[in-house]
N, C-alpha and C. Protein backbone atom coordinates (compact mmCIF):
# COMPACT_ATOMS: atom_id res chain seq x y z
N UNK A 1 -15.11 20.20 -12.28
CA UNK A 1 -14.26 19.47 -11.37
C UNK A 1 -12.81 19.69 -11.81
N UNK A 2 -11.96 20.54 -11.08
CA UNK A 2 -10.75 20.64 -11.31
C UNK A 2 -9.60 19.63 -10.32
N UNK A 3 -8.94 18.65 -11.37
CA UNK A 3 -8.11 17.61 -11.04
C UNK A 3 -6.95 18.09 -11.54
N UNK A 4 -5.76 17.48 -10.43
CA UNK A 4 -4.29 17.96 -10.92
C UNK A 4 -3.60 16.93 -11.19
N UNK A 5 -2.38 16.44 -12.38
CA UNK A 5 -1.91 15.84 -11.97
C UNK A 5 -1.01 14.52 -10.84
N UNK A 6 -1.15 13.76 -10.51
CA UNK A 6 -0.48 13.34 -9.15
C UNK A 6 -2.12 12.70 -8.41
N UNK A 7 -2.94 13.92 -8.93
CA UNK A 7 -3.93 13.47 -7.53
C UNK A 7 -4.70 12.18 -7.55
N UNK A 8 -5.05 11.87 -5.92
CA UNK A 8 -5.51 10.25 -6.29
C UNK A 8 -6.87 11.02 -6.21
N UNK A 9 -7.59 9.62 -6.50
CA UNK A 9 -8.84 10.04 -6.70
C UNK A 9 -9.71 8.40 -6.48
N UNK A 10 -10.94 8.52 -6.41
CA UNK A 10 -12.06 7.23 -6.39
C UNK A 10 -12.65 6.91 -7.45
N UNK A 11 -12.50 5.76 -8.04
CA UNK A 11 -13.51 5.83 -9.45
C UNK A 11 -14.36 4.35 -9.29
N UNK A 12 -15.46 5.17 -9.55
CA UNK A 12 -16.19 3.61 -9.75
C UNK A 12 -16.44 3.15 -10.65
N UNK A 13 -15.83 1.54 -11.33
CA UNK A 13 -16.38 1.04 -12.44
C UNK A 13 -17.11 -0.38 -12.39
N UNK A 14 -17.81 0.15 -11.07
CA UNK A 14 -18.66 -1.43 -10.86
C UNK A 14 -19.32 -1.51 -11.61
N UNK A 15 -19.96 -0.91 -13.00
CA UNK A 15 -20.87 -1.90 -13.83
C UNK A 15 -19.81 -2.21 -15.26
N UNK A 16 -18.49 -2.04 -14.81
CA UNK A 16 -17.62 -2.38 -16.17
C UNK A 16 -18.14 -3.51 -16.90
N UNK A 17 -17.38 -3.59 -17.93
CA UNK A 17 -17.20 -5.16 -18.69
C UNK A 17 -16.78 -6.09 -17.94
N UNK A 18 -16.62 -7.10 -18.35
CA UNK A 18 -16.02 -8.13 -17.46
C UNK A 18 -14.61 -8.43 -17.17
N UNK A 19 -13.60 -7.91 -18.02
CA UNK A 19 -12.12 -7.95 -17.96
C UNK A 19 -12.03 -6.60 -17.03
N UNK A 20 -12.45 -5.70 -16.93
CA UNK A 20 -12.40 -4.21 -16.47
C UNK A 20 -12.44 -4.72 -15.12
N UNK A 21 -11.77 -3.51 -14.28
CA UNK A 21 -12.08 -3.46 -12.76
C UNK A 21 -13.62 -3.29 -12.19
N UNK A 22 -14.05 -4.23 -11.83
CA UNK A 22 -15.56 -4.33 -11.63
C UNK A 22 -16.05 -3.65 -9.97
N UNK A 23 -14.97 -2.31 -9.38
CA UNK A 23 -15.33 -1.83 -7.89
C UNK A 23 -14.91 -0.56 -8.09
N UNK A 24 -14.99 -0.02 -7.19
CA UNK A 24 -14.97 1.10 -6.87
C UNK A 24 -13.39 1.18 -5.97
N UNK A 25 -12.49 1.61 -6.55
CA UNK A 25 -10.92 1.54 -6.57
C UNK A 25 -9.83 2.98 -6.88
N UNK A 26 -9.01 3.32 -5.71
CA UNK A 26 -8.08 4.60 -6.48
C UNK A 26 -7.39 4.34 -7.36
N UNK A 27 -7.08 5.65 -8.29
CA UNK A 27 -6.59 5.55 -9.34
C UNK A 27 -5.53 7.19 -9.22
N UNK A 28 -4.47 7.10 -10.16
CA UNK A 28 -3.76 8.72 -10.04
C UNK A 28 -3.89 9.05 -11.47
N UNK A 29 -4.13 10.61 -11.01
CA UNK A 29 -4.64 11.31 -12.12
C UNK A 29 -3.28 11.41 -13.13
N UNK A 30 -2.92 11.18 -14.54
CA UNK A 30 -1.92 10.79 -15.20
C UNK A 30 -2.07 11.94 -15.95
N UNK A 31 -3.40 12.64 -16.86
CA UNK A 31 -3.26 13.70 -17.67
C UNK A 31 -2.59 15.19 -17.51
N UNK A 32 -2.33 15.49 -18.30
CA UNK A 32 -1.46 16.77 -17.82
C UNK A 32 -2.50 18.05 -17.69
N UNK A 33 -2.71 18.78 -17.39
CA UNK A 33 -4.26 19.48 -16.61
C UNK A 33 -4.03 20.33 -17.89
N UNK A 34 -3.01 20.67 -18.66
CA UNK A 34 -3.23 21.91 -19.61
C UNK A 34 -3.66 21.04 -21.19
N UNK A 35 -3.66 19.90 -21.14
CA UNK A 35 -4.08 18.91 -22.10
C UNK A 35 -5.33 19.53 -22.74
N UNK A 36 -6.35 19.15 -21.69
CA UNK A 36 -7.95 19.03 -22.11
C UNK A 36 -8.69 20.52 -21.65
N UNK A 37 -9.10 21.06 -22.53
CA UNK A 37 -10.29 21.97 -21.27
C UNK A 37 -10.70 21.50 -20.57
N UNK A 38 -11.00 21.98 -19.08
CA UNK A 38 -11.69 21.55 -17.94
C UNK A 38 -13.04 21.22 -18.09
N UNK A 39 -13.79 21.57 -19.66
CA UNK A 39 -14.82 20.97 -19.51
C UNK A 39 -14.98 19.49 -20.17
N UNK A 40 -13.72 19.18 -20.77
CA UNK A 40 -13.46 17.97 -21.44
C UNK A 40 -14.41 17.16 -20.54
N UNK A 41 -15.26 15.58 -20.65
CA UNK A 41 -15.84 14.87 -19.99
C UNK A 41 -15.27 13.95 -19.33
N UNK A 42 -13.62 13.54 -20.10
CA UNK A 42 -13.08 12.71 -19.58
C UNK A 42 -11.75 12.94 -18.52
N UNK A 43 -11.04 11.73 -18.28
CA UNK A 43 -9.96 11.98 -17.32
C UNK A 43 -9.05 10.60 -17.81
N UNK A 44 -7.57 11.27 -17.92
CA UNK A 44 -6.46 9.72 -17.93
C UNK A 44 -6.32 9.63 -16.82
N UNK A 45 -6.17 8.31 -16.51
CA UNK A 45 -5.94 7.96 -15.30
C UNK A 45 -4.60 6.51 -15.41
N UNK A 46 -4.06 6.19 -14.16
CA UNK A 46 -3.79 4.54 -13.77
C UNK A 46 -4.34 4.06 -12.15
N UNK A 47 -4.90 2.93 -12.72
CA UNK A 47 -5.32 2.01 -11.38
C UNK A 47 -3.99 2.02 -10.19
N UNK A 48 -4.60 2.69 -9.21
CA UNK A 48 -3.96 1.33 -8.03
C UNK A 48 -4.49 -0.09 -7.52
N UNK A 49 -3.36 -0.69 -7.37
CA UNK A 49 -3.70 -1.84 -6.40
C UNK A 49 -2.78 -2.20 -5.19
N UNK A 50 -3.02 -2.70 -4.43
CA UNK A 50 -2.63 -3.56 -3.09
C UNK A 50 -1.89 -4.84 -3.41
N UNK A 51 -2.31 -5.43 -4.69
CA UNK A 51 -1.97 -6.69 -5.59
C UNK A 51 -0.27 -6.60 -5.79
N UNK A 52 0.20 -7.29 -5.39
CA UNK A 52 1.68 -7.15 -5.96
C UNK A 52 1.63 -8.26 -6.87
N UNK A 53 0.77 -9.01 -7.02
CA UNK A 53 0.95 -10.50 -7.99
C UNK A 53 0.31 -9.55 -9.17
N UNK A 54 -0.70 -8.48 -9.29
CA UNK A 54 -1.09 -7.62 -10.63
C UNK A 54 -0.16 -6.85 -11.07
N UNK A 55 1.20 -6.25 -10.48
CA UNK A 55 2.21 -5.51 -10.81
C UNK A 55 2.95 -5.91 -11.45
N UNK A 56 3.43 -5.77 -13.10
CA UNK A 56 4.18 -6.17 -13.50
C UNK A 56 5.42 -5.42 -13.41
N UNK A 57 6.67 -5.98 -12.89
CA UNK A 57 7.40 -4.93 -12.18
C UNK A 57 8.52 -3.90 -13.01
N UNK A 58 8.63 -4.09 -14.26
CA UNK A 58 8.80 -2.93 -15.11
C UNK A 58 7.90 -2.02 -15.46
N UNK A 59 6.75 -2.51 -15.36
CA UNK A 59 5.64 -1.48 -16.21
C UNK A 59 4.39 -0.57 -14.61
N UNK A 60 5.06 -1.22 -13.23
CA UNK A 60 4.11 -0.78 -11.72
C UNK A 60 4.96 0.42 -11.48
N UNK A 61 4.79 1.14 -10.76
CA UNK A 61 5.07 1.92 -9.73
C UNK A 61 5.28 1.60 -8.10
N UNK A 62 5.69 1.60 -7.67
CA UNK A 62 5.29 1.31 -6.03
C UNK A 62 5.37 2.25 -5.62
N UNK A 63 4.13 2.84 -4.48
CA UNK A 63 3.62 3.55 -3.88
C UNK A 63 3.30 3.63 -2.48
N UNK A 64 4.46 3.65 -1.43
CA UNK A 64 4.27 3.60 0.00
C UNK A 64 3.65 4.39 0.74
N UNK A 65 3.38 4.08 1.68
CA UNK A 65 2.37 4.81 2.41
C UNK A 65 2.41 6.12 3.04
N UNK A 66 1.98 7.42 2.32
CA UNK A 66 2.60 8.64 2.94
C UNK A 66 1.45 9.09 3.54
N UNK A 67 1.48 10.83 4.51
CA UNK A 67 0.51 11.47 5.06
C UNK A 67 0.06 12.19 3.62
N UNK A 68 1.01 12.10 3.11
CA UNK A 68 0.28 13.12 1.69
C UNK A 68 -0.57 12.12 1.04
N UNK A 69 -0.19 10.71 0.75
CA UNK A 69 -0.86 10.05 -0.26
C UNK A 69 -2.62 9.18 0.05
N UNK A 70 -2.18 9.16 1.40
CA UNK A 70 -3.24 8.86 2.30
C UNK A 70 -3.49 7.06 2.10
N UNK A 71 -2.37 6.76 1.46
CA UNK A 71 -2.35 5.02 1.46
C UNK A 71 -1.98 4.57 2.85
N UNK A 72 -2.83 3.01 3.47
CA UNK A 72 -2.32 2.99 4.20
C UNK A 72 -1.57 1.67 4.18
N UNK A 73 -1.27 1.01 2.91
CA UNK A 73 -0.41 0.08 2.51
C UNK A 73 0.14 0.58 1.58
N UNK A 74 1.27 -0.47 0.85
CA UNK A 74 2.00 -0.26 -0.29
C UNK A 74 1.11 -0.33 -1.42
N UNK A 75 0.91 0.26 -2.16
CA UNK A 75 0.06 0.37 -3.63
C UNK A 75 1.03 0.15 -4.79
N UNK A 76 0.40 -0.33 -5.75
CA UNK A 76 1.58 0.11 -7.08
C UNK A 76 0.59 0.51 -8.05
N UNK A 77 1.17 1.31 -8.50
CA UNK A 77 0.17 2.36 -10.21
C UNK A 77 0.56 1.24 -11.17
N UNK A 78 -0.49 0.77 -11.75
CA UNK A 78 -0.13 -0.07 -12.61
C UNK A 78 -0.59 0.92 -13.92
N UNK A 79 0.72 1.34 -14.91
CA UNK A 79 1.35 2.08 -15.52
C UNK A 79 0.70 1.35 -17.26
N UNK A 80 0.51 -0.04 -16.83
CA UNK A 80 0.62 -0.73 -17.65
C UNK A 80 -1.07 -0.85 -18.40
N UNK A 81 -2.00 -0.23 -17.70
CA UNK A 81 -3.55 -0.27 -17.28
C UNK A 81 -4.29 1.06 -17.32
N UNK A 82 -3.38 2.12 -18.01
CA UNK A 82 -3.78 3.29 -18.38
C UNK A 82 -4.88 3.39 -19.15
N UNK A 83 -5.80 4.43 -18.37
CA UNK A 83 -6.96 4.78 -18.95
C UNK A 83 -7.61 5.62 -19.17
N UNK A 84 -8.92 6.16 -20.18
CA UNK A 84 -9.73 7.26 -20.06
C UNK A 84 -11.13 6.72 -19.65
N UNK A 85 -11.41 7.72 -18.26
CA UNK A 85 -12.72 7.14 -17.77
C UNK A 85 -13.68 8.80 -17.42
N UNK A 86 -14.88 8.61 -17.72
CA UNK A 86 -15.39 10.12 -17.26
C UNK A 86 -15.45 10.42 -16.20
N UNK A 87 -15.50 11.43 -16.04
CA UNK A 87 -15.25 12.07 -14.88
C UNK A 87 -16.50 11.89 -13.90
N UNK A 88 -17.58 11.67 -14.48
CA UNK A 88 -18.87 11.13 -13.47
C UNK A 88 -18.60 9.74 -12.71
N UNK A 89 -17.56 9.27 -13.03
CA UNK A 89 -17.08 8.01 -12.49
C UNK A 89 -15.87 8.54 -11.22
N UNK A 90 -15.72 9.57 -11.19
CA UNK A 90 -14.99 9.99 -10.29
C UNK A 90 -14.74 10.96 -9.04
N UNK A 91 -14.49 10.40 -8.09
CA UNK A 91 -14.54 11.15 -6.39
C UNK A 91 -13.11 11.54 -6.48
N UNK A 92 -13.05 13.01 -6.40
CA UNK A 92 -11.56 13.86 -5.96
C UNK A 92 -11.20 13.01 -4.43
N UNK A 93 -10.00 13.18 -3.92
CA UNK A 93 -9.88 13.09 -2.75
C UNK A 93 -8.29 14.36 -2.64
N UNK A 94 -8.30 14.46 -1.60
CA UNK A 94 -6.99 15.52 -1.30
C UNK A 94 -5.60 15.08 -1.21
N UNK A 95 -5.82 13.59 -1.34
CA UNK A 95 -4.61 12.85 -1.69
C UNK A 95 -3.44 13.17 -2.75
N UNK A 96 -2.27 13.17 -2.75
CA UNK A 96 -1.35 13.20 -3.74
C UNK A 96 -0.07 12.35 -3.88
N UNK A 97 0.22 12.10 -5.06
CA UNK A 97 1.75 11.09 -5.09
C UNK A 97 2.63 12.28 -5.18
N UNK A 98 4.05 12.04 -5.01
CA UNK A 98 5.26 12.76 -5.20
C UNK A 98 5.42 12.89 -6.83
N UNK A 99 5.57 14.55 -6.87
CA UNK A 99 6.39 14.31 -8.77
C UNK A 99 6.88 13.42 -8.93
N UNK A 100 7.73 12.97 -8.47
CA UNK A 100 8.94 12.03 -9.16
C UNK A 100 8.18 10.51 -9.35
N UNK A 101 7.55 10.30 -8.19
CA UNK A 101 6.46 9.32 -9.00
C UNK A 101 5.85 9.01 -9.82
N UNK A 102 4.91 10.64 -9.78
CA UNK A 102 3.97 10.91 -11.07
C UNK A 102 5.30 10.85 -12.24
N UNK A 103 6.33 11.45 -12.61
CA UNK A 103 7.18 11.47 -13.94
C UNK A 103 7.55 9.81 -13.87
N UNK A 104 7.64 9.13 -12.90
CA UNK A 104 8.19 7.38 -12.97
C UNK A 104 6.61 7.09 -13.98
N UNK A 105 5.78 7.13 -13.29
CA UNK A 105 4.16 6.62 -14.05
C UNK A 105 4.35 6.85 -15.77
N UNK A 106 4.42 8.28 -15.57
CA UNK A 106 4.25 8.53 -17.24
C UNK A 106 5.39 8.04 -18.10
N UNK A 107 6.49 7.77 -17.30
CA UNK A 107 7.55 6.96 -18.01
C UNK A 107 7.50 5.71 -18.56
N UNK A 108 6.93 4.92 -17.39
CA UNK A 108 6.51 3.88 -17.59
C UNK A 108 5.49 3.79 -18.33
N UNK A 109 4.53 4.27 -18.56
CA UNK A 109 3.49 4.22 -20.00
C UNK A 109 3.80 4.69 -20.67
N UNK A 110 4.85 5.59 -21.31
CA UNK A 110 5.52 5.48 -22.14
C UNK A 110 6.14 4.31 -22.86
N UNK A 111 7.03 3.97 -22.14
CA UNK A 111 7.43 2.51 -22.32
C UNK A 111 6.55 0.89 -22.58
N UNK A 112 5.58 1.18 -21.61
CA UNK A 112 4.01 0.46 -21.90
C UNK A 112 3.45 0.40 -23.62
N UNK A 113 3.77 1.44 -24.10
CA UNK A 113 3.08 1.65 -25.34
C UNK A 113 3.99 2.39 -26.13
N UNK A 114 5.29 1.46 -26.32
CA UNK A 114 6.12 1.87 -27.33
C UNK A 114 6.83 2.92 -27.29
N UNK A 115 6.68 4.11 -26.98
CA UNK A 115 7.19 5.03 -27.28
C UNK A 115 8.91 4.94 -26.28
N UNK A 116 8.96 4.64 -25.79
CA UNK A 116 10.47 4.04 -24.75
C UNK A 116 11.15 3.04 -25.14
């Protein structure tokens, strides 16, 4: 399964833990594709949500609704909720965010986890 940067994608973590996102929810692909071999098992990712009360608004993204992104509300990448999930947990879709988004995301988890 070859994933690019930017791209959204479907992941299901309906049998998570109990603090974890317990549905089946998009997320944008955060890793940098020359990172991992493609046969690596896993994938970084950040959640979207619809939630603006889950966005903490230094550490979200907001994500309006494009023909490229295929949202059909405002989303925000919560930056703050970065993760590694396998890739059997995950549906490609042809969806994509704008670079400058994707570089806002990784900024912001940067900043999320010290390094900013």
């Amino acid at each position: 399964m070859m994933l690019r940067p930017g791209q959204l994608v479907l992941v299901d973590w309906r049998d998570a833990l109990p603090k974890d996102p317990n549905k089946r929810r998009p997320a944008v692909v955060v890793e940098d594709s020359d990172l991992f071999d493609p046969s690596y098992p896993n994938l970084i990712l950040v959640p979207l949500t619809d939630d603006a009360d889950l966005a903490i608004a230094d550490l979200a993204v907001e994500i309006p609704p494009t023909s490229e992104n295929g949202c059909t509300k405002t989303c925000f990448a919560l930056s703050h909720h970065v993760t590694t999930t396998s890739k059997r947990r995950i549906t490609p879709t042809d969806s994509h965010i704008g670079a400058s988004q994707l570089t806002e995301i990784r900024r912001r988890i940067a900043q999320a986890i010290g390094l900013e």
